[in-house]
N, C-alpha and C. Protein backbone atom coordinates (compact mmCIF):
# COMPACT_ATOMS: atom_id res chain seq x y z
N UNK A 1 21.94 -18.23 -22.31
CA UNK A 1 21.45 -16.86 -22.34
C UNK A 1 21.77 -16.19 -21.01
N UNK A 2 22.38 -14.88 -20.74
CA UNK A 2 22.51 -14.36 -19.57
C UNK A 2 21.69 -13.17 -20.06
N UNK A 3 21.51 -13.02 -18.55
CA UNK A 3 20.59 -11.65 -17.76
C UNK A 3 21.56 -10.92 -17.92
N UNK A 4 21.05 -9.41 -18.48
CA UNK A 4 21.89 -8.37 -18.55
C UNK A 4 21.35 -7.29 -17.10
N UNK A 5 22.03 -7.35 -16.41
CA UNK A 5 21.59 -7.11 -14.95
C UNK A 5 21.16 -5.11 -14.79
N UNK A 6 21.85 -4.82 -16.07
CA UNK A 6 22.49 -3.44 -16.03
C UNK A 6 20.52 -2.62 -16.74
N UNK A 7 20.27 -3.10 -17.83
CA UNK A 7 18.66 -3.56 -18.30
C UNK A 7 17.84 -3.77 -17.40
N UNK A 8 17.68 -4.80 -16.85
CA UNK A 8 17.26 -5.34 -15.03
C UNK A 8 16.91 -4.02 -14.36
N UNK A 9 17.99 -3.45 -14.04
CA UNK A 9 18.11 -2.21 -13.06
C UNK A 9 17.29 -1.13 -13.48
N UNK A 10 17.64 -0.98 -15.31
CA UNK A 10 17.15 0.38 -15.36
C UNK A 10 15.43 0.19 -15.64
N UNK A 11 15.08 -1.07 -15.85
CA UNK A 11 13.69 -1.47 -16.09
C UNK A 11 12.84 -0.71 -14.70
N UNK A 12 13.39 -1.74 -13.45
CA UNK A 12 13.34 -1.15 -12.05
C UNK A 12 13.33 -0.08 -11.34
N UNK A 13 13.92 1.03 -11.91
CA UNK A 13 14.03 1.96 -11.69
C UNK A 13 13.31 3.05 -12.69
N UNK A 14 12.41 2.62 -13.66
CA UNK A 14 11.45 3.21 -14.56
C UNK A 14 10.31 2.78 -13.84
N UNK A 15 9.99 1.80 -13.61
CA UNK A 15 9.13 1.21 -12.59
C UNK A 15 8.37 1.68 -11.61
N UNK A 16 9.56 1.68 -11.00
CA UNK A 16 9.24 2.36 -9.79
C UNK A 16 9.46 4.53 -9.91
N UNK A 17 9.83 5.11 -10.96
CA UNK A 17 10.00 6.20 -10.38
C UNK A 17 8.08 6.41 -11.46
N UNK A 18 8.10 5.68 -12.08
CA UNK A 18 6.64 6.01 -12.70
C UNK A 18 5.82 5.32 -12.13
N UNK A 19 5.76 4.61 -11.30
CA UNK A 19 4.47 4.33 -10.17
C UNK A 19 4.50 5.58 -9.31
N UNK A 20 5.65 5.89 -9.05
CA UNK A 20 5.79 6.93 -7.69
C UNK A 20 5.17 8.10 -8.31
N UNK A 21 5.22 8.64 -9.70
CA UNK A 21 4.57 9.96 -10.38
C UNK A 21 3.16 9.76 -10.14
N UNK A 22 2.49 8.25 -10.74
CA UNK A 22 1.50 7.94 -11.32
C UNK A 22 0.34 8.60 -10.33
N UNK A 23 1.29 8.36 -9.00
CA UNK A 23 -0.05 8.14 -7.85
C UNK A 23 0.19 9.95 -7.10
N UNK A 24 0.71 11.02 -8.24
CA UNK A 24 0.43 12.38 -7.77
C UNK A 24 -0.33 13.08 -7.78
N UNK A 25 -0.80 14.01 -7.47
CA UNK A 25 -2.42 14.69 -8.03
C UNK A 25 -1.90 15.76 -9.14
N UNK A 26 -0.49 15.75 -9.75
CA UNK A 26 -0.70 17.05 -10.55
C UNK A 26 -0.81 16.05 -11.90
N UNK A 27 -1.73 16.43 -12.91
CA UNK A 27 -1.48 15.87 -14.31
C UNK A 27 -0.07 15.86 -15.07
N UNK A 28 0.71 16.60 -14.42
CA UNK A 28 1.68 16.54 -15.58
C UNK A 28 2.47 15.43 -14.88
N UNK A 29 2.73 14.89 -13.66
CA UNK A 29 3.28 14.17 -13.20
C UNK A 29 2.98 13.10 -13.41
N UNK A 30 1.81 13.07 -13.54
CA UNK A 30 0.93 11.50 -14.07
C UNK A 30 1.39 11.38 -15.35
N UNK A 31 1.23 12.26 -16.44
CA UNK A 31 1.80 12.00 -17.59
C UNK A 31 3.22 11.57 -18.01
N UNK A 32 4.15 12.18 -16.37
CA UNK A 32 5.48 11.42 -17.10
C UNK A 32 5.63 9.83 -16.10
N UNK A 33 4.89 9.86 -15.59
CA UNK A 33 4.82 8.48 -15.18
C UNK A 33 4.77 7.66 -15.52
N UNK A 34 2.90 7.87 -16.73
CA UNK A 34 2.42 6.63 -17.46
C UNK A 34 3.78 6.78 -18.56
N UNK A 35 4.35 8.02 -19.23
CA UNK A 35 5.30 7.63 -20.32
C UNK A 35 6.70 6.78 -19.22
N UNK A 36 7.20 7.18 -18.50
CA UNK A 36 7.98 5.57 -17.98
C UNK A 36 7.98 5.17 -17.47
N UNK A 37 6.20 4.48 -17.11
CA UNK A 37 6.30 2.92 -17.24
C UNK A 37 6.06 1.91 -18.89
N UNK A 38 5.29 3.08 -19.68
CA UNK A 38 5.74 2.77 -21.00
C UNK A 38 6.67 1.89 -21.81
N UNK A 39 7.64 3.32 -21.07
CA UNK A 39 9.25 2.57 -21.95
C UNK A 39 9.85 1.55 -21.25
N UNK A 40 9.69 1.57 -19.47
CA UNK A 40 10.07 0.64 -18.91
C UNK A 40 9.16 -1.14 -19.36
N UNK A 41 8.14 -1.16 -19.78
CA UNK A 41 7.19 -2.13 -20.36
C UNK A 41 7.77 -2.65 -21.88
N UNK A 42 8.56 -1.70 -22.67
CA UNK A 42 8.86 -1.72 -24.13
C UNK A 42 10.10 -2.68 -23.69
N UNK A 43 11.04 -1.68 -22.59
CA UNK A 43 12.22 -2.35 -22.75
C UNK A 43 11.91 -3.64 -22.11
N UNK A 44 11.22 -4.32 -21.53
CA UNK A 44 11.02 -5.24 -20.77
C UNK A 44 10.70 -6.78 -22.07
N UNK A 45 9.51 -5.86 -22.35
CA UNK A 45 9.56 -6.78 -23.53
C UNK A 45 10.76 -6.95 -24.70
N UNK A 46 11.34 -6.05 -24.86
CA UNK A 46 12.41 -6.12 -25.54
C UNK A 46 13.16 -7.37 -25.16
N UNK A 47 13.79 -7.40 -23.62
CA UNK A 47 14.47 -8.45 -23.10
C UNK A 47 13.48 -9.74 -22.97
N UNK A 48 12.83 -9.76 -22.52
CA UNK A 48 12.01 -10.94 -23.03
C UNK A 48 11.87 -11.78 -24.61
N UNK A 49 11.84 -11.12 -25.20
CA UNK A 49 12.74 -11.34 -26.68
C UNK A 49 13.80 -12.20 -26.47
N UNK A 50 14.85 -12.62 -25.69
CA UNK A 50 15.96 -12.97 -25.72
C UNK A 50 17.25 -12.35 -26.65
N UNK A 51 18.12 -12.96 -26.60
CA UNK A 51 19.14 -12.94 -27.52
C UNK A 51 18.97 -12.61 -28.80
N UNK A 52 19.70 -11.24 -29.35
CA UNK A 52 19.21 -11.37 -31.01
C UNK A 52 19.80 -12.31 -31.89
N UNK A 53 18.96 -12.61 -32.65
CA UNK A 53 20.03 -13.69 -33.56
C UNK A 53 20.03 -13.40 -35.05
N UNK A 54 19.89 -14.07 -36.33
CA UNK A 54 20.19 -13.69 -37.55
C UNK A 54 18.74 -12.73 -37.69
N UNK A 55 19.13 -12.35 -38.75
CA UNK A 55 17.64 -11.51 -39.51
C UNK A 55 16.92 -12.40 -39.82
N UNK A 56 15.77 -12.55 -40.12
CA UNK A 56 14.69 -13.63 -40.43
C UNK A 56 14.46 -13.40 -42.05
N UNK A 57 15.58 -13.35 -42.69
CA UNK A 57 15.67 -14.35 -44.03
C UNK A 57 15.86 -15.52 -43.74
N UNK A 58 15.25 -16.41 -45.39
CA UNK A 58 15.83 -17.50 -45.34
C UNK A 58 16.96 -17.66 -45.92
N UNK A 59 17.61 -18.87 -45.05
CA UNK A 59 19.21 -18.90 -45.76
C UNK A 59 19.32 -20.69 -45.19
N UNK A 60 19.39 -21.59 -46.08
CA UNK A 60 19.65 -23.10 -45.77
C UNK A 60 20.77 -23.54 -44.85
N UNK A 61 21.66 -22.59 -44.59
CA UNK A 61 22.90 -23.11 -43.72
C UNK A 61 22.33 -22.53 -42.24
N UNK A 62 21.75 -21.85 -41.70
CA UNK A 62 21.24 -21.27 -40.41
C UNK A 62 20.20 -22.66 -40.14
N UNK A 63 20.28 -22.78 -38.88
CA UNK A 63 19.26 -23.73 -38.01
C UNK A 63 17.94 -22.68 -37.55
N UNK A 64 16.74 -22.91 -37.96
CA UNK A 64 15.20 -22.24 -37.62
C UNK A 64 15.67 -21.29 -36.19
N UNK A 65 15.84 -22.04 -35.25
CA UNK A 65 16.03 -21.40 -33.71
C UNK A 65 17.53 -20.55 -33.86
N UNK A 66 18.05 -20.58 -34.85
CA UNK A 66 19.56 -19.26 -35.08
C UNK A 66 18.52 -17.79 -34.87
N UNK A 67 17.67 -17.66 -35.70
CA UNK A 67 16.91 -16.50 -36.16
C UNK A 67 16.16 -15.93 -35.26
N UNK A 68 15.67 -14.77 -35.28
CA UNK A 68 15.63 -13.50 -34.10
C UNK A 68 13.91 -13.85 -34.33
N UNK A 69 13.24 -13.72 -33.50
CA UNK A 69 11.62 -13.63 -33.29
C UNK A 69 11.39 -12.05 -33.45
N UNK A 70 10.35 -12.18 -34.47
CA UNK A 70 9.75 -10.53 -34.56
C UNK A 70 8.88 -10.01 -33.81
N UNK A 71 8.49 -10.82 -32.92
CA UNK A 71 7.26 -10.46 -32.11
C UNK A 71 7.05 -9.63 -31.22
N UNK A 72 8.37 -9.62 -30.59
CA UNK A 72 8.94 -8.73 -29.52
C UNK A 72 8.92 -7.29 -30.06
N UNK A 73 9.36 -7.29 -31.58
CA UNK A 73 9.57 -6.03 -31.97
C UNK A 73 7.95 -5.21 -32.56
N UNK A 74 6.88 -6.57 -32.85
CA UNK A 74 5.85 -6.25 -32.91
C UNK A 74 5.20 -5.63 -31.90
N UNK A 75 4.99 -6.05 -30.96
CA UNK A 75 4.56 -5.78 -29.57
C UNK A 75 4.82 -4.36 -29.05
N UNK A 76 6.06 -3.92 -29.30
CA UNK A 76 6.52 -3.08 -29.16
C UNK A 76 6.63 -1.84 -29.77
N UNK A 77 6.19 -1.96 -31.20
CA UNK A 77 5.74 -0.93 -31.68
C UNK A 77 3.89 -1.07 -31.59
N UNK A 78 3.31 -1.73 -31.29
CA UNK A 78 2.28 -1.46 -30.90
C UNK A 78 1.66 -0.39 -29.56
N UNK A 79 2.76 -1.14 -28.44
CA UNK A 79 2.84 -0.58 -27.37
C UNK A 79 3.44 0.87 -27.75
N UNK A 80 4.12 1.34 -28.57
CA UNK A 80 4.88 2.70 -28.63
C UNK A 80 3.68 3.54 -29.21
N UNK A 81 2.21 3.08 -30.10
CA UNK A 81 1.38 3.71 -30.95
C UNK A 81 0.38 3.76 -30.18
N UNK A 82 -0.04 3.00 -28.96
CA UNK A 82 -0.90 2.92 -27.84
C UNK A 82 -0.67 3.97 -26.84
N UNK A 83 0.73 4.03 -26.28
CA UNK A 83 1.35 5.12 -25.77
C UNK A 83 1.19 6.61 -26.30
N UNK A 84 1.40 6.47 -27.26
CA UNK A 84 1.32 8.04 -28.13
C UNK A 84 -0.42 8.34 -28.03
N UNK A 85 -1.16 7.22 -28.45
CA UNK A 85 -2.44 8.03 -28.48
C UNK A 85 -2.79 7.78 -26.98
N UNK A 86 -2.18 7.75 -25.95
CA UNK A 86 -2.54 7.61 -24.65
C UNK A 86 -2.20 9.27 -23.99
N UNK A 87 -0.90 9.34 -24.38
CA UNK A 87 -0.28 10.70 -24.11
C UNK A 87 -0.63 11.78 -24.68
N UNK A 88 -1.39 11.99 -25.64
CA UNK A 88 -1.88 12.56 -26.87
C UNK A 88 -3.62 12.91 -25.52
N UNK A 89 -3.98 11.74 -25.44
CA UNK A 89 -5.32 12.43 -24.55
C UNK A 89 -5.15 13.17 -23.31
N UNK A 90 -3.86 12.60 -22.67
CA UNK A 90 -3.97 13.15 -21.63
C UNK A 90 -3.28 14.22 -21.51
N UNK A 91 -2.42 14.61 -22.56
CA UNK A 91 -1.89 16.15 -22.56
C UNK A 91 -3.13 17.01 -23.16
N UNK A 92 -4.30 16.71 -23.77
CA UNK A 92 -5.39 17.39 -24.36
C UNK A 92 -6.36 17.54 -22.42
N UNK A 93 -6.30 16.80 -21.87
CA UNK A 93 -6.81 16.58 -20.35
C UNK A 93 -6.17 17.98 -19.42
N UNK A 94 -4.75 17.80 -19.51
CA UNK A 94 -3.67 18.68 -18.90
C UNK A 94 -4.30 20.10 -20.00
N UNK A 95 -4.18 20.19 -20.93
CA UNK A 95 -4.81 21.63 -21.51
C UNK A 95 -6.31 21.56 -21.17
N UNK A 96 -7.24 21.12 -21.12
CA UNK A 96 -8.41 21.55 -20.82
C UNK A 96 -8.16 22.23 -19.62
N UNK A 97 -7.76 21.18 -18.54
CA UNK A 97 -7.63 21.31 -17.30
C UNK A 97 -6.94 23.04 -16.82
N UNK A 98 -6.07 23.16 -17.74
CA UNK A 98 -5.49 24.55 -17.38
C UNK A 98 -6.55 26.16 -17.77
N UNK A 99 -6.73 25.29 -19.14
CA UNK A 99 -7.62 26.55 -19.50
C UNK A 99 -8.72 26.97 -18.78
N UNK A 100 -9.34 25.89 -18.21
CA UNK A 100 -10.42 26.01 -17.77
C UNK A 100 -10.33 26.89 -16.02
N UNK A 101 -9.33 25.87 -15.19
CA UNK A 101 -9.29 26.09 -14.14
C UNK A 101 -7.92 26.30 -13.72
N UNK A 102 -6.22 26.89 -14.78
CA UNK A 102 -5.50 27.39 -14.16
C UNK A 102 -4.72 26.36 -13.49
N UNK A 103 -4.71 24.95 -13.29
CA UNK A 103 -4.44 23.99 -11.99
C UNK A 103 -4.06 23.25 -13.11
N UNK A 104 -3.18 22.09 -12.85
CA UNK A 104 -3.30 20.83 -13.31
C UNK A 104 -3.20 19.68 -12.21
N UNK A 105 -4.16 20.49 -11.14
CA UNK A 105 -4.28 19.53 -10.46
C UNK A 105 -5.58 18.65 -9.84
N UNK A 106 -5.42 17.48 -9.47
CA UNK A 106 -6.75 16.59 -9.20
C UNK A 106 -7.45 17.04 -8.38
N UNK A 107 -8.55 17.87 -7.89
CA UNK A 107 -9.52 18.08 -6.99
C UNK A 107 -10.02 17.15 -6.47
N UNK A 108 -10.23 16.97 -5.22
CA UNK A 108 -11.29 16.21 -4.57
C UNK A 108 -13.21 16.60 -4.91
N UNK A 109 -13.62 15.09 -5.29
CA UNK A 109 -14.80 15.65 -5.11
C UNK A 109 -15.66 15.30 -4.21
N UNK A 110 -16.64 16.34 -4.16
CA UNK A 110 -17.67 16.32 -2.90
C UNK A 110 -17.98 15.18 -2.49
N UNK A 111 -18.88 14.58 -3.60
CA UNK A 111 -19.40 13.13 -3.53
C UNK A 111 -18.46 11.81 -2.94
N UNK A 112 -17.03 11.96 -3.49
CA UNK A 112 -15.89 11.32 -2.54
C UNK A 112 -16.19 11.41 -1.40
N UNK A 113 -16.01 12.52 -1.10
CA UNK A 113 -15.49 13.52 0.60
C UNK A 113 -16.56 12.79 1.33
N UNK A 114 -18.01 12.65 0.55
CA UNK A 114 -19.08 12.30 1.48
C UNK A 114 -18.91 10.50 1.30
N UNK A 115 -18.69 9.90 0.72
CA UNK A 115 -18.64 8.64 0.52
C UNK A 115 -17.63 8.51 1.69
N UNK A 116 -16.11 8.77 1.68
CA UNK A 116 -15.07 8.41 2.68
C UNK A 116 -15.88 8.76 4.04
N UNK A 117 -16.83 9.75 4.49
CA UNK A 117 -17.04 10.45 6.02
C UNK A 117 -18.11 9.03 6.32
N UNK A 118 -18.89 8.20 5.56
CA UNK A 118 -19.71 7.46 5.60
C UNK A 118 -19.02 6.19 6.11
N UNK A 119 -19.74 5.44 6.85
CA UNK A 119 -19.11 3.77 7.80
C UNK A 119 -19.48 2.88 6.78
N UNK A 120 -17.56 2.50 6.34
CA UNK A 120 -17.65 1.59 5.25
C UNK A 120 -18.64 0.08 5.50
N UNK A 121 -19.51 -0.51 4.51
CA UNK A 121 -20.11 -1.43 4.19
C UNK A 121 -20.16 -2.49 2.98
N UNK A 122 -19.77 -3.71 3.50
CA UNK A 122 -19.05 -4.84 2.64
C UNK A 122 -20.28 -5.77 2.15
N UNK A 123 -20.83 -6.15 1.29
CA UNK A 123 -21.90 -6.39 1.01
C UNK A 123 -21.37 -7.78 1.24
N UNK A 124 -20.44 -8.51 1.24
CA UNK A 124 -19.93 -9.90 1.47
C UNK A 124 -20.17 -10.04 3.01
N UNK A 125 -20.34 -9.21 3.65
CA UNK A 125 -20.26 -9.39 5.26
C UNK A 125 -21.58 -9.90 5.56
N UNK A 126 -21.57 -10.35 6.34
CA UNK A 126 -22.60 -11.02 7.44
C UNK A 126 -23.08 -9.86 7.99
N UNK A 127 -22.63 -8.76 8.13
CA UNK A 127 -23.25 -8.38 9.16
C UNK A 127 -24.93 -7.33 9.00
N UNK A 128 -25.61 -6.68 9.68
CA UNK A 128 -26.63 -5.63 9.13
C UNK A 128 -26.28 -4.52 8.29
N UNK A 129 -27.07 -4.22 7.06
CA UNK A 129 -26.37 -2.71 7.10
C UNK A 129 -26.80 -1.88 8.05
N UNK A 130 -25.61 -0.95 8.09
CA UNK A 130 -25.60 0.23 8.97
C UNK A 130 -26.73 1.17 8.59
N UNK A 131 -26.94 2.05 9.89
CA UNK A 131 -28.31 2.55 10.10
C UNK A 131 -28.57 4.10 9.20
N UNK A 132 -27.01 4.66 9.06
CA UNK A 132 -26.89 5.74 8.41
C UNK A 132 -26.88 5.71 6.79
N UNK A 133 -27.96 4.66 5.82
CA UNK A 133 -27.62 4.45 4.57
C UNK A 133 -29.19 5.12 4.44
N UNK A 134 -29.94 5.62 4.87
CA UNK A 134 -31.41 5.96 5.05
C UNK A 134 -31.87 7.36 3.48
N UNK A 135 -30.37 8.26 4.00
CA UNK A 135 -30.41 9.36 2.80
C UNK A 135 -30.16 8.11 1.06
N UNK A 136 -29.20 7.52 1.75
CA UNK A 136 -29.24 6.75 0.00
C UNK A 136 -30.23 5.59 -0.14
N UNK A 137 -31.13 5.51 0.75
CA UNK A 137 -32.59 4.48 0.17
C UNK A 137 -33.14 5.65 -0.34
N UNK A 138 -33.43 6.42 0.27
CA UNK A 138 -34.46 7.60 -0.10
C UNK A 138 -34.25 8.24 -1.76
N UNK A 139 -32.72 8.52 -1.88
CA UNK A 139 -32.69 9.39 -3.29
C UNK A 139 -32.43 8.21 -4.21
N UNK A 140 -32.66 6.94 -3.94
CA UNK A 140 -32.43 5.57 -5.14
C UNK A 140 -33.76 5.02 -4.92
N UNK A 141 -34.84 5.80 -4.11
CA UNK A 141 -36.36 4.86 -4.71
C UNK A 141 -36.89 5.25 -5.40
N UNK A 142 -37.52 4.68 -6.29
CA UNK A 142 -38.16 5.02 -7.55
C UNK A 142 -39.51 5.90 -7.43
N UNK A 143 -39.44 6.98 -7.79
CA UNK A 143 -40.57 8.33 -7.44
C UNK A 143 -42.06 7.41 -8.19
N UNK A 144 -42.85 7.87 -7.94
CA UNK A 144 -44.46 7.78 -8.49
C UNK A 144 -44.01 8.97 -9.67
N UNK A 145 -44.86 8.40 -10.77
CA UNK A 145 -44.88 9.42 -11.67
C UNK A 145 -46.05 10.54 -11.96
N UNK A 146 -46.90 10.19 -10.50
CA UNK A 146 -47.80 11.23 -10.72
C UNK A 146 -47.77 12.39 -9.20
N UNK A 147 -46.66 12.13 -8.72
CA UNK A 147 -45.94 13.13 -7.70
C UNK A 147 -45.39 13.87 -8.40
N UNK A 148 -46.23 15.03 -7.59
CA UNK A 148 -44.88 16.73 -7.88
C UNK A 148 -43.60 16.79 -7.29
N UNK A 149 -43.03 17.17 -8.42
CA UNK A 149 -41.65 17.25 -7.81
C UNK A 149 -40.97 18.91 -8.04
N UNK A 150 -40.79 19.81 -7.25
CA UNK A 150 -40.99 21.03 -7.35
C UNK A 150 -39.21 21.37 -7.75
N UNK A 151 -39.55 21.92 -9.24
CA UNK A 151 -37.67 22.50 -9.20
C UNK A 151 -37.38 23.31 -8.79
N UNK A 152 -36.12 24.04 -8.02
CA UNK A 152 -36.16 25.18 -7.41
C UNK A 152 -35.73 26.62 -8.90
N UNK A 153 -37.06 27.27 -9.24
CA UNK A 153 -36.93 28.18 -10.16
C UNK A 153 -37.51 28.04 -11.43
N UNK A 154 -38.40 26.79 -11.15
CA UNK A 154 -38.96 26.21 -12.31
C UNK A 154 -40.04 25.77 -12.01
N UNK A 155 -41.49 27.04 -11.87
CA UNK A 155 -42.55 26.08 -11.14
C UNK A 155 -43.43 25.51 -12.18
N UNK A 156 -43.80 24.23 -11.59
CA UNK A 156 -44.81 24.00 -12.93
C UNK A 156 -43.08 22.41 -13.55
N UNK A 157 -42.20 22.18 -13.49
CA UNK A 157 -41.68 21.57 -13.81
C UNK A 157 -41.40 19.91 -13.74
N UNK A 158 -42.31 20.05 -12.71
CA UNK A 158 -42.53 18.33 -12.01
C UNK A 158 -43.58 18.30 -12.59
N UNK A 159 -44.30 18.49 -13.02
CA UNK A 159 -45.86 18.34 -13.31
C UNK A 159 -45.92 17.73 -14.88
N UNK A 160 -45.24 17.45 -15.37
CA UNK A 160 -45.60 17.20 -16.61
C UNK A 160 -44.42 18.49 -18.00
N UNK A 161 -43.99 18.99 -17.91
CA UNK A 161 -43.84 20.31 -18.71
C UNK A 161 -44.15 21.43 -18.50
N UNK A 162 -43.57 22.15 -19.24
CA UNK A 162 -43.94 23.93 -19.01
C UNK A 162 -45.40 24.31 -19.90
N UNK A 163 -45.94 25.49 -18.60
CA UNK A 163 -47.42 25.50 -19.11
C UNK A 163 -47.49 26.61 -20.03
């Protein structure tokens, strides 16, 4: 069996130009990314398949291992119907995204912005946690349920219901 080097290449070069999309902030770039690494994944498996060989009738003069494995071709149309309803959501993502806000692009969010400004902490580490985690004990302890909790514009809302 030889490597078809020319396959090889173009696998490699689907590869890599759809990792390089994948990791953009505009949606549509992401979308042609995930579609080739897709096809680069189809054709991959394709060659993994090996060599084609007879059709998979039976015929008494062919040796079992003459005949082509379907599996490859199974796989592969699976992967092509996975793809479609993959691309199918995320072009419905790319239209929300426009209608709504004009952009098809990834925003940063706040809650990120404040997570990254915060001194990372490895729960595997030895060491103390850090002293600045005080705001997130506070809004993750569990309230008393007979404390007011005042909404802003809603008085009377911590208390039980509206009077």
């Amino acid at each position: 069996m030889s490597v078809n080097l020319t396959l090889l290449v173009v696998m490699g070069v689907l590869y890599a130009v759809g990792v390089y999309l994948l990791l953009e902030r505009s949606l549509t770039r992401v979308l042609l990314g995930l579609m080739l690494l897709t096809n680069g994944t189809n054709l991959l498996i394709l060659h993994a398949g090996g060599v084609p060989g007879y059709a998979p009738l039976y015929d008494g003069a062919i040796k079992a291992g003459d005949y082509s494995d379907p599996l490859p071709q199974a796989l592969i149309l699976t992967a092509i119907v996975i793809s479609l309803a993959v691309t199918a959501f995320l072009l419905g993502l790319i239209y929300r995204s426009w209608v709504l806000g004009r952009r098809d692009e990834i925003q940063d969010d706040v809650e990120d912005r404040r997570v990254a400004r915060q001194s990372s902490y490895d729960v595997e580490d030895d060491a103390e946690i850090p002293a600045d985690t005080t705001e997130f004990e506070e809004a993750s302890r569990p309230r008393d349920p007979d404390e007011a909790v005042e909404t802003p514009g809603h008085p009377g809302a911590g208390r039980g219901g509206a009077r």
